[in-house]
Protein backbone atom coordinates (compact mmCIF):
# COMPACT_ATOMS: atom_id res chain seq x y z
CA UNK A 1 0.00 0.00 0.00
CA UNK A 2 1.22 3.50 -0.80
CA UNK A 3 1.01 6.03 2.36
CA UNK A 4 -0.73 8.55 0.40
CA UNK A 5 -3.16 5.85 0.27
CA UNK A 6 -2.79 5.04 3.88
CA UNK A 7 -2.68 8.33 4.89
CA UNK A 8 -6.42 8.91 3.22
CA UNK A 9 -8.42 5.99 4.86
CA UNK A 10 -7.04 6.68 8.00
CA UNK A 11 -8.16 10.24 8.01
CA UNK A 12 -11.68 9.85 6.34
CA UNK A 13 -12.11 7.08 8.59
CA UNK A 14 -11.96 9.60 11.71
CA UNK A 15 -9.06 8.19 13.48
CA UNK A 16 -7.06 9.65 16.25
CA UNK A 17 -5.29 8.54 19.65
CA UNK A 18 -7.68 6.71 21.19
CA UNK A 19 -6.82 8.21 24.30
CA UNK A 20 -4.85 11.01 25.71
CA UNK A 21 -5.10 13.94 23.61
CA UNK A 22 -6.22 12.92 20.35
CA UNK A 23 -3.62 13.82 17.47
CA UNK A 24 -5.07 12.77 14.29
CA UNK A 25 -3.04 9.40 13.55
CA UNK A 26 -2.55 10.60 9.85
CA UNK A 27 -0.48 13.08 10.95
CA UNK A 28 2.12 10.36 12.92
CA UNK A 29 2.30 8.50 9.62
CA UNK A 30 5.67 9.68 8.40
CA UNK A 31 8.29 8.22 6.41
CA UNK A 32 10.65 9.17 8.85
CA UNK A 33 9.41 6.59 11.31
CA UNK A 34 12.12 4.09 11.22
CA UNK A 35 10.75 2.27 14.92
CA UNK A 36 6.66 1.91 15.73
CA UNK A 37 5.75 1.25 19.28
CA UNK A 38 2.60 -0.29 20.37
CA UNK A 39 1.44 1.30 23.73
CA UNK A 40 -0.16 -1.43 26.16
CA UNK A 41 1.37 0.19 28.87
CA UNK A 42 -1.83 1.21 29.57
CA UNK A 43 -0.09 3.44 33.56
CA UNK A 44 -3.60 4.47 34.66
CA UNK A 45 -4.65 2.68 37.43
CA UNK A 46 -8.44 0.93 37.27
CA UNK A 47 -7.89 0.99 33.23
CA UNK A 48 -8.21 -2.26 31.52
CA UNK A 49 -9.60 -1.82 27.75
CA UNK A 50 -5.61 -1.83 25.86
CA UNK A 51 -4.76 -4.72 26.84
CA UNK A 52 -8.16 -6.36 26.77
CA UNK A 53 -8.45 -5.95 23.11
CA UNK A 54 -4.84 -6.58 22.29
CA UNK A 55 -5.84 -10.08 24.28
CA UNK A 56 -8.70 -10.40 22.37
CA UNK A 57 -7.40 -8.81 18.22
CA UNK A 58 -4.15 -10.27 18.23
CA UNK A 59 -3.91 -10.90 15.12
CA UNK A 60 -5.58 -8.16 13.49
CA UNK A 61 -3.45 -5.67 15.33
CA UNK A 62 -0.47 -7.35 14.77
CA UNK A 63 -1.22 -7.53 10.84
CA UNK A 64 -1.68 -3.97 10.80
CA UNK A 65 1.16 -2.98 12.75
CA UNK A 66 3.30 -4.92 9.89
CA UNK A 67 1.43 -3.22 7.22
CA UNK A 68 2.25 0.51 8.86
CA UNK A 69 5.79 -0.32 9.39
CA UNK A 70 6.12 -1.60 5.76
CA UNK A 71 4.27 1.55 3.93
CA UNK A 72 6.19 3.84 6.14
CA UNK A 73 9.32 2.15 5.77
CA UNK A 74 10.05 1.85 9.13
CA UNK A 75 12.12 -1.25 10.44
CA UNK A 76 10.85 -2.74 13.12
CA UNK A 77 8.05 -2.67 15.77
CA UNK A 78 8.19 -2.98 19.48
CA UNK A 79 5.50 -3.92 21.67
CA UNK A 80 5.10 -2.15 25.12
CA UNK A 81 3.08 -4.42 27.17
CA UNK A 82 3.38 -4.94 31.17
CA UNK A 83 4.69 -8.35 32.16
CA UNK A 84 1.96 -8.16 34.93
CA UNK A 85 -0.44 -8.08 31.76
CA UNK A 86 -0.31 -12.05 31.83
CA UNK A 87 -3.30 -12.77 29.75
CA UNK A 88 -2.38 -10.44 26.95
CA UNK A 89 1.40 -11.54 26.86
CA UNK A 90 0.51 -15.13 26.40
CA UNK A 91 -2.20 -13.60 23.30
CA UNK A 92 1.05 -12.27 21.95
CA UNK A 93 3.33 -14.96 22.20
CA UNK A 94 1.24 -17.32 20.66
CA UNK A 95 1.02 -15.04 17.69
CA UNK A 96 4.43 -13.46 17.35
CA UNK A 97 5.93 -15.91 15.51
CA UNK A 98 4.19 -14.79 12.32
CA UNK A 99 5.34 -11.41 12.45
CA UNK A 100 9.03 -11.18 12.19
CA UNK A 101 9.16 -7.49 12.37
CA UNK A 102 7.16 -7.47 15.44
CA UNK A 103 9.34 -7.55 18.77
CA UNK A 104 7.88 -7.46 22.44
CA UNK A 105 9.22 -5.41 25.21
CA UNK A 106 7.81 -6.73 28.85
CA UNK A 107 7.98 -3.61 31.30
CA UNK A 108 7.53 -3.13 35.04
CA UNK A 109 3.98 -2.37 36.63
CA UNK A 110 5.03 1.32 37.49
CA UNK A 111 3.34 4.40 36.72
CA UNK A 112 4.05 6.50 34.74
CA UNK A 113 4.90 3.57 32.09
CA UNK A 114 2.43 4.96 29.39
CA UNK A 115 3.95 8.31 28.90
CA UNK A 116 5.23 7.48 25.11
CA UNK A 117 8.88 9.92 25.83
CA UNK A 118 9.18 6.80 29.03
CA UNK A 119 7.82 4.17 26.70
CA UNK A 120 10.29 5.42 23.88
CA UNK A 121 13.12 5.45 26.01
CA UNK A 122 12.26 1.70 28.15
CA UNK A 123 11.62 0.46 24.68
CA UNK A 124 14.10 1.61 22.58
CA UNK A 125 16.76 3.36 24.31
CA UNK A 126 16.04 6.54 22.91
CA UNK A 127 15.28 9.90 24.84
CA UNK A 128 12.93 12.37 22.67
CA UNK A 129 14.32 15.96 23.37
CA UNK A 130 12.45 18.38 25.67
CA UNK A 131 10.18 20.11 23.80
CA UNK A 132 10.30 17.63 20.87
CA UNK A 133 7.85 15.10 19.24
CA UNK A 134 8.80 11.36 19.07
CA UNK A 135 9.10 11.24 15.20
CA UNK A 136 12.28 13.55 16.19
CA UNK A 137 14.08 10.33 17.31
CA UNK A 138 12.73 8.28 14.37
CA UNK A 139 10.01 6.55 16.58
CA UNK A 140 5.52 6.87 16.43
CA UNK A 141 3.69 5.97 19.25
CA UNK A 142 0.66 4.45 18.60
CA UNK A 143 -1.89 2.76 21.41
CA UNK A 144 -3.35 -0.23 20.87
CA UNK A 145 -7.33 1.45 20.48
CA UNK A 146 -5.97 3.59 17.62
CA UNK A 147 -3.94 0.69 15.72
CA UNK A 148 -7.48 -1.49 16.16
CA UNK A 149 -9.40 1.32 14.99
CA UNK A 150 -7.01 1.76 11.68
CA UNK A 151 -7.67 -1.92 10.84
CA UNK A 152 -11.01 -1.48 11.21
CA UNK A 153 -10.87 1.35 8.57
CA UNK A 154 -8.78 -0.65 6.18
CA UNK A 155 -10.24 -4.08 6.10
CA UNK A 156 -14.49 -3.12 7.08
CA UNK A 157 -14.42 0.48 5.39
CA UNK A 158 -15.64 1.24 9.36
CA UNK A 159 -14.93 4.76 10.69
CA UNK A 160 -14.65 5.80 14.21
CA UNK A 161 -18.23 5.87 15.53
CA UNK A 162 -17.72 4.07 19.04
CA UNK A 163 -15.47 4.15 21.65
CA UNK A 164 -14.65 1.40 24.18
CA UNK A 165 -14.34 2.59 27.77
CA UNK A 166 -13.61 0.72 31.17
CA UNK A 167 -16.39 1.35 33.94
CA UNK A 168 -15.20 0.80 37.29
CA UNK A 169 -15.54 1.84 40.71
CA UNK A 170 -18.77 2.17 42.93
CA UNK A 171 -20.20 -0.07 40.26
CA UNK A 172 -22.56 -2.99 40.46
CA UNK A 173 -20.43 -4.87 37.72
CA UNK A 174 -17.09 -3.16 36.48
CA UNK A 175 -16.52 -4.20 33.17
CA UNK A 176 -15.19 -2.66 29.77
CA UNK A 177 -18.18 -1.75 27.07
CA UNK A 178 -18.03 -0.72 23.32
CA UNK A 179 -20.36 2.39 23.59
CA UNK A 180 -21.76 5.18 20.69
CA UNK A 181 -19.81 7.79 20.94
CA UNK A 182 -21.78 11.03 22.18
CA UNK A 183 -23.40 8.71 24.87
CA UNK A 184 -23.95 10.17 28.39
CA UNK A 185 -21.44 9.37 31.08
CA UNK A 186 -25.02 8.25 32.54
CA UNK A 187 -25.98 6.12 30.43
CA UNK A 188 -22.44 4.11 29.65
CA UNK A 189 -22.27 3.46 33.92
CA UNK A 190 -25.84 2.01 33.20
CA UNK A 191 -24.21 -0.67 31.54
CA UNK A 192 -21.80 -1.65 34.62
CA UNK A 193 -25.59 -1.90 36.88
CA UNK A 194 -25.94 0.22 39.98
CA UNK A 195 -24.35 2.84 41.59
CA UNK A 196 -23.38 1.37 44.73
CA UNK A 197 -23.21 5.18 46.57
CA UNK A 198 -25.87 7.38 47.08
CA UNK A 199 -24.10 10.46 45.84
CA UNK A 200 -21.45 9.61 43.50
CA UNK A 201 -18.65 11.82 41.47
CA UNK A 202 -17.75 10.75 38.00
CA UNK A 203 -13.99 10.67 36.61
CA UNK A 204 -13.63 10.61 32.80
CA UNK A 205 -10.01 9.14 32.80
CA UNK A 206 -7.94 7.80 35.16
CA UNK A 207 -7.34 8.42 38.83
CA UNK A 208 -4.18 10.54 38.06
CA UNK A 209 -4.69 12.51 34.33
CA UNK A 210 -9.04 12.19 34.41
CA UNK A 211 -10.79 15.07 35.12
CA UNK A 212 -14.28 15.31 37.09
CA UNK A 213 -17.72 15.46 34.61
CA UNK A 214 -20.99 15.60 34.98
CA UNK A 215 -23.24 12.78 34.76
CA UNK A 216 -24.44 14.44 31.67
CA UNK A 217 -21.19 14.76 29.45
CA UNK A 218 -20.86 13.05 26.38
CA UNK A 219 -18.19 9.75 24.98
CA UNK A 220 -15.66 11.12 22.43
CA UNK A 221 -12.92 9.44 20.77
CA UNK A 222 -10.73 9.53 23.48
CA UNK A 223 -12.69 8.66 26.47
CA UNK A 224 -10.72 5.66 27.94
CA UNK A 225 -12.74 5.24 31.30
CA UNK A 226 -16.11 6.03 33.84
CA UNK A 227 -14.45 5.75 37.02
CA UNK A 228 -17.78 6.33 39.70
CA UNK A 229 -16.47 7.36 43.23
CA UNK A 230 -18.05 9.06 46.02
CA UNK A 231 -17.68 12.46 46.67
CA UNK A 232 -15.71 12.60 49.49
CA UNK A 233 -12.71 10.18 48.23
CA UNK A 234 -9.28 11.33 48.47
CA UNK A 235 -9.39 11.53 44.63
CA UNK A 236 -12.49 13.09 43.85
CA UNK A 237 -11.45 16.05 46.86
CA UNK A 238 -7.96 16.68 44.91
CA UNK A 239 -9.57 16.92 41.38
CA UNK A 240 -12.10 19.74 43.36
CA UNK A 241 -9.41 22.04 45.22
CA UNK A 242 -9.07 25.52 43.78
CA UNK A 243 -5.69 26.95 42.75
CA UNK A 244 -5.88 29.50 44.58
CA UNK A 245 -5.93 28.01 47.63
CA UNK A 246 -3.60 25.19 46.20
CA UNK A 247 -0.60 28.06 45.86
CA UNK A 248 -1.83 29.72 49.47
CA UNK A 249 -1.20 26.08 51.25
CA UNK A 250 2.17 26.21 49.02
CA UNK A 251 3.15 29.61 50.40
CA UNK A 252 2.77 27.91 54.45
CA UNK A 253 3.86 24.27 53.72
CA UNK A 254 6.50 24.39 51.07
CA UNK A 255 9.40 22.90 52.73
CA UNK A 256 11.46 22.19 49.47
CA UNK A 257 12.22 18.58 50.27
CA UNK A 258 12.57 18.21 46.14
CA UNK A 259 10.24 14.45 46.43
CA UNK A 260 8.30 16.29 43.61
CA UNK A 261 11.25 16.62 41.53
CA UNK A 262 13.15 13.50 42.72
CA UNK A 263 9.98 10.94 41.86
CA UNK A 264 9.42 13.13 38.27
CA UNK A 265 9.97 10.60 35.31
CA UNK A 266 10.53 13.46 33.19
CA UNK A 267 13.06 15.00 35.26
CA UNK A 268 15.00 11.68 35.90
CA UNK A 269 15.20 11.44 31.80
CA UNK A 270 17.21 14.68 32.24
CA UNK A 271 14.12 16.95 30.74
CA UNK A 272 14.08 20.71 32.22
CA UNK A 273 11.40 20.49 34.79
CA UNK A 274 12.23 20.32 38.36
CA UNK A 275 8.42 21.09 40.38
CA UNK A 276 10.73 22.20 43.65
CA UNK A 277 11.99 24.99 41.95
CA UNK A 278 8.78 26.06 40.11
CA UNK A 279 6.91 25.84 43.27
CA UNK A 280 9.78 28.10 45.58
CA UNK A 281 9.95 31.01 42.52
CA UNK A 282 5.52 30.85 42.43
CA UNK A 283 5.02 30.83 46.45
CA UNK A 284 8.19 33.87 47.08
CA UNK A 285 6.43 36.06 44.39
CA UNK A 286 10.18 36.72 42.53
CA UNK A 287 10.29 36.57 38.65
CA UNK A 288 13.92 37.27 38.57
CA UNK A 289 14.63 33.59 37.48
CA UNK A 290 11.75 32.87 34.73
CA UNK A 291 13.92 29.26 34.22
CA UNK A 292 11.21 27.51 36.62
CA UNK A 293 8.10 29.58 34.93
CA UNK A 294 9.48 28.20 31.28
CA UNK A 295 10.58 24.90 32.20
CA UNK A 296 6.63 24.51 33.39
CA UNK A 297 6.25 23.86 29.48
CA UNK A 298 8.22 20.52 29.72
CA UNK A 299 5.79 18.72 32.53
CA UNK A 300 3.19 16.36 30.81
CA UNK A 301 0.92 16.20 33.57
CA UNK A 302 1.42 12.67 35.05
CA UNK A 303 0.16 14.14 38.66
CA UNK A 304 2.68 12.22 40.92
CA UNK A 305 4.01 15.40 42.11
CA UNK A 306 0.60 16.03 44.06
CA UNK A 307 -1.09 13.07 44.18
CA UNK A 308 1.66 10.58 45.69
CA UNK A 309 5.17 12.46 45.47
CA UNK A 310 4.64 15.37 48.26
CA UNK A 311 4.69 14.82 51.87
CA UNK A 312 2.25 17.33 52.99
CA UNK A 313 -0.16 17.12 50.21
CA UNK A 314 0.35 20.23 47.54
CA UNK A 315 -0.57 20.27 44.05
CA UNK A 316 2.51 21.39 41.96
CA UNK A 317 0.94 19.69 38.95
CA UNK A 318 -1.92 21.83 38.98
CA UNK A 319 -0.29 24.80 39.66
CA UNK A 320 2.19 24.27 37.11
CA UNK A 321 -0.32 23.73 34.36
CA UNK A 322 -2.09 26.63 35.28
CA UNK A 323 0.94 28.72 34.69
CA UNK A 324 1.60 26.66 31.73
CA UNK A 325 -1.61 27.65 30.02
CA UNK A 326 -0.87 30.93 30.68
CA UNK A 327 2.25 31.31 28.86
CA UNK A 328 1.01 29.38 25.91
CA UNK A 329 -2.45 32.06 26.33
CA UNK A 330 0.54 34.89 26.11
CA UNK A 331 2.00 33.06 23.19
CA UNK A 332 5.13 31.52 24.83
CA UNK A 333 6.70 28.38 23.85
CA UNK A 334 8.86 26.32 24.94
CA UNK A 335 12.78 27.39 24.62
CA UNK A 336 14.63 26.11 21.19
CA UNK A 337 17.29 23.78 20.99
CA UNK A 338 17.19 22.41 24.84
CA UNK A 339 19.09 19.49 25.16
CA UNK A 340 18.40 16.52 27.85
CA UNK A 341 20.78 16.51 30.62
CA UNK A 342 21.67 12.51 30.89
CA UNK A 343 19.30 9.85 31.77
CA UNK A 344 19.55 9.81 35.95
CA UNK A 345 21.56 7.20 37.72
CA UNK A 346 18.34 7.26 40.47
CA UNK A 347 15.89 6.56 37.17
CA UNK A 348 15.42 2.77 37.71
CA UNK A 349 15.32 3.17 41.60
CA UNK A 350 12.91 5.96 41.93
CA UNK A 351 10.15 4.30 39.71
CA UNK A 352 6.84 4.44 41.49
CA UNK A 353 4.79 0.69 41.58
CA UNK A 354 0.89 1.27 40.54
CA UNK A 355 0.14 -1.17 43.64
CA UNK A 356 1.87 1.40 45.65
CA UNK A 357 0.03 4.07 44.39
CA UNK A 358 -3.21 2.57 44.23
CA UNK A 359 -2.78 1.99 48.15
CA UNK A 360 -1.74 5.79 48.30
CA UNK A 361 -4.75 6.97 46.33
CA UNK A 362 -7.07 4.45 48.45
CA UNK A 363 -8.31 3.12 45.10
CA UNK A 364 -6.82 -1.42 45.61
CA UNK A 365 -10.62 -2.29 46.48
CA UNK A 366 -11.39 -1.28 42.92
CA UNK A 367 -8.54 -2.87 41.26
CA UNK A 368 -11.20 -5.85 39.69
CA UNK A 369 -10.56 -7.38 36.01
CA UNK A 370 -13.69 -5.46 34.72
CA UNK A 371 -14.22 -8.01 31.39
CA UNK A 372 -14.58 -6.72 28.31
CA UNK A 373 -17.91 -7.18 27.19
CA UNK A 374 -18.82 -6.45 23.32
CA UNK A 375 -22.51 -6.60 23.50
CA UNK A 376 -24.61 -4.17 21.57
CA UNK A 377 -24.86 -0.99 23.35
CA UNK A 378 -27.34 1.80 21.99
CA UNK A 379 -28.69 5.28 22.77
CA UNK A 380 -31.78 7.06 22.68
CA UNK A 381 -30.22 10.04 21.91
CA UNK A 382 -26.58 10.81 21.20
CA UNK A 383 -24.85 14.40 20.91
CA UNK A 384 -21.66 14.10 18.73
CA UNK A 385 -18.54 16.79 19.65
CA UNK A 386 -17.37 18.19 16.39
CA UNK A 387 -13.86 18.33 18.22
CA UNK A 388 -12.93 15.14 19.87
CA UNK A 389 -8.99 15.63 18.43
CA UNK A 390 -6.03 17.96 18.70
CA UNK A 391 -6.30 20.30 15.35
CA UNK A 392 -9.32 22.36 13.80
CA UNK A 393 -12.54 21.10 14.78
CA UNK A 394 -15.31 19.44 12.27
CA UNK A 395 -17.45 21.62 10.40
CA UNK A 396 -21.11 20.01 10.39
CA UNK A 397 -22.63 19.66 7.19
CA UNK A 398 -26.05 18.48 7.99
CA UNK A 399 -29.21 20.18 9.39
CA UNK A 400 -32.06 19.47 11.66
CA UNK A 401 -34.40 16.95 10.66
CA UNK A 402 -31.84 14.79 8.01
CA UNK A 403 -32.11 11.19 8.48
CA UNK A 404 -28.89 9.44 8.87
CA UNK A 405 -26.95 6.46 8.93
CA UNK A 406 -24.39 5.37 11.48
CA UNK A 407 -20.75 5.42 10.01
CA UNK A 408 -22.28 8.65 7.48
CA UNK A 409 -20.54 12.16 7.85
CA UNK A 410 -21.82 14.71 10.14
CA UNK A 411 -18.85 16.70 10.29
CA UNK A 412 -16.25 17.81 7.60
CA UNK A 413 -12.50 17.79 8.18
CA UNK A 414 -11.08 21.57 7.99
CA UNK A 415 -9.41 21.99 4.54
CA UNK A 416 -5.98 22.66 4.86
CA UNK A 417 -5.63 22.38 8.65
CA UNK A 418 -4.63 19.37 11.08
CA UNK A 419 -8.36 18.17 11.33
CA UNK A 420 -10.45 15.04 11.17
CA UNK A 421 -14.11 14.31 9.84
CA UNK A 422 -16.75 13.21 12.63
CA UNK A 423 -19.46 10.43 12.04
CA UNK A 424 -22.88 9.46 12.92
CA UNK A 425 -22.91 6.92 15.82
CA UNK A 426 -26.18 5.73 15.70
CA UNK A 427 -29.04 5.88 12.47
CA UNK A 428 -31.81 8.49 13.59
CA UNK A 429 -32.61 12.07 12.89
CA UNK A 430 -30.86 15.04 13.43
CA UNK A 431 -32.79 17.22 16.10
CA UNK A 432 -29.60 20.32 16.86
CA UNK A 433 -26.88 21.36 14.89
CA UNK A 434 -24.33 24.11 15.88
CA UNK A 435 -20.75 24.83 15.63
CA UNK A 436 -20.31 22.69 18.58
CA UNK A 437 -21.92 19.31 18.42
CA UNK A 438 -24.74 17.29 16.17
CA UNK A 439 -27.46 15.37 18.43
CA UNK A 440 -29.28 12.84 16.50
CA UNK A 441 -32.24 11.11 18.27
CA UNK A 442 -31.84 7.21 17.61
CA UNK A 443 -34.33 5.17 15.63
């Protein structure tokens, strides 16, 4: 297959990272891939859906991880799957033997293990630049959602119109469903049985990177998980606490012990980002250093800083994205041509073990196998983001009362612009349009 070729189905198809922030996968294919990385890392704890399908497609993802690498030219593909992940590495061994490009790399059950610049570098030895993109080192990051989703595109003519997602927590039955995207978070726990709390929060994501939503938010492509908790867990408390009393408890309990820094995976690859610093130079009001203000650009957000790194329970990860948005607001980016100080001696010892934190974040009860269960799943009513990836949003290009057809564009891809098209999950009529989202009430 030719990429240009590739490069179109993937992109009318809808597909992005099924996960994380959405870039549109067209937009990793590039020549100047010469290593592909599976990510069934899968760091989050309570998640279960990347390895559950890679247990369950095999083959399928393993034949189109051999057909990427060979229309991109690149030269061989590693597998990042956790040796904890038993189920899934037997899956792969069984198959593995048929694809002699395909290689598997068992890693430890610590967190942050997902982060592709840690995957890149525990896979392939390579450390992506601060401030750089992984094709930069001659390496694309897939997960393992995405890869399914692209063989789904190339062998059914199937775009993206559902999304699995792991529900777990205060649950009846955690389990992993394959749901319509612009479903209600309502709805999709409805398919795990009861809330087991009377008043329950709901995390779209994991524990550490999710963010709190409202019962009535809506699946998009990269909604990995429901997690249901109750409202006054550890957790749920953390996601709710305001910055500006996060930087006032800073300002009295700062002691500068560096754990935030010394525990940071990006700082032990020898990136620019040291929280200890950022949080002395925000709390002492002095701008005479702007290092730990621009270095801010380099954290990805894992949370361990706050949630299992710091002794007296501040949140430098949520005061250092909040300063991070503001510089990118201003227009700041990140300095040019920073280089990586080398990897840390303490990187191997200072990795953090997701039982450890799972104690820490008082979440082991909830660690269950929550099976994957393919079922048909529908929706009454489903309202359909026209941005659910990184890049221009989808413009619509129906209007209210069009019947349509699941798998039938609702939303065009931005011409000449990092954008995706945006499909009908469900047949039914359209009953709203705007610039925002298409509903379509289900027939």
């Amino acid at each position: 297959m030719e990429l240009k070729e590739l490069i179109e189905i993937v992109k009318n198809a809808g597909v992005c990272g099924a996960g994380g922030a959405g870039f549109p996968t067209y937009g990793k294919l590039d020549e100047r891939a010469k290593t592909i990385v599976l990510n069934c890392a899968e760091c989050e704890p309570l998640l279960r859906l990347h390895r559950q399908l890679l247990a369950a497609y095999t083959y399928e993802i393993l034949s189109t991880l051999t057909l990427m690498a060979q229309t991109v030219g690149a030269k061989r593909v590693i597998i990042g799957v956790k040796e904890a992940y038993t189920d899934t590495v037997e899956a792969l061994k069984a198959q593995l033997g048929s694809f002699p490009m395909i290689s598997m790399k068992l890693l430890t059950e610590v967190y942050p293990a997902g982060d592709e610049v840690i995957l890149i570098y525990e896979t392939t030895g390579k450390v992506v630049p601060p401030g750089s993109i992984p094709i930069e080192v001659g390496v694309a990051v897939f997960n393992v959602e995405t890869v399914y989703n692209i063989y789904r595109a190339l062998n059914q003519q199937a775009p993206v119109t559902r999304k699995y997602v792991t529900i777990n927590g205060e649950v009846e039955h955690p389990c992993t469903r394959l749901v319509p995207l612009g479903m209600t978070v309502a709805e999709v726990v409805k398919q795990a049985g009861s809330v087991t709390v009377e008043d329950p929060a709901y995390l779209m994501g994991g524990p550490m990177m999710g963010f709190l939503v409202s019962p009535h938010e809506v699946i998009t492509r990269t909604s990995n998980a429901i997690l249901v908790l109750p409202k006054d867990h550890p957790v749920v408390l953390r996601k709710q606490a305001k910055n500006t009393i996060n930087l006032k408890r800073a300002m009295a309990a700062c002691c500068q012990c560096r754990m935030c820094t010394d525990l940071c995976p990006r700082y032990l690859l020898g990136h620019p980002i040291e929280p200890h610093a950022f949080m002395q130079a925000a709390t002492s009001g002095t701008t005479q250093d702007v290092k730990p203000f621009l270095n801010t650009m380099y954290c990805v957000g894992c949370g361990l800083c706050e949630m299992y790194s710091c002794m007296q329970g501040l949140s430098p990860r949520s005061l250092i994205t909040e300063y991070k948005n503001g510089l990118r607001a201003n227009g700041i980016k990140p300095p040019k041509d920073v280089k990586a100080a080398p990897v840390r001696r303490e990187y191997k010892s200072r990795k953090v073990p997701l039982k450890r934190l799972r104690a820490r974040l008082g979440l082991e009860k909830y660690n269950v196998r929550a099976q994957l269960d393919e079922s048909p799943v529908s929706a009454g009513q489903v309202k359909i983001k026209m941005s659910q990836h990184i890049g221009a949003p989808a413009i619509p290009c129906v209007k209210v009362g069009d019947t349509v057809k699941e798998g039938q564009v609702i939303g065009t891809a931005k011409e000449k612009a990092l954008s995706l098209p945006v499909h009908a999950s469900t047949d039914g009529v359209v009953v709203d349009v705007n610039d925002k989202a298409v509903t379509i009430k289900a027939r």
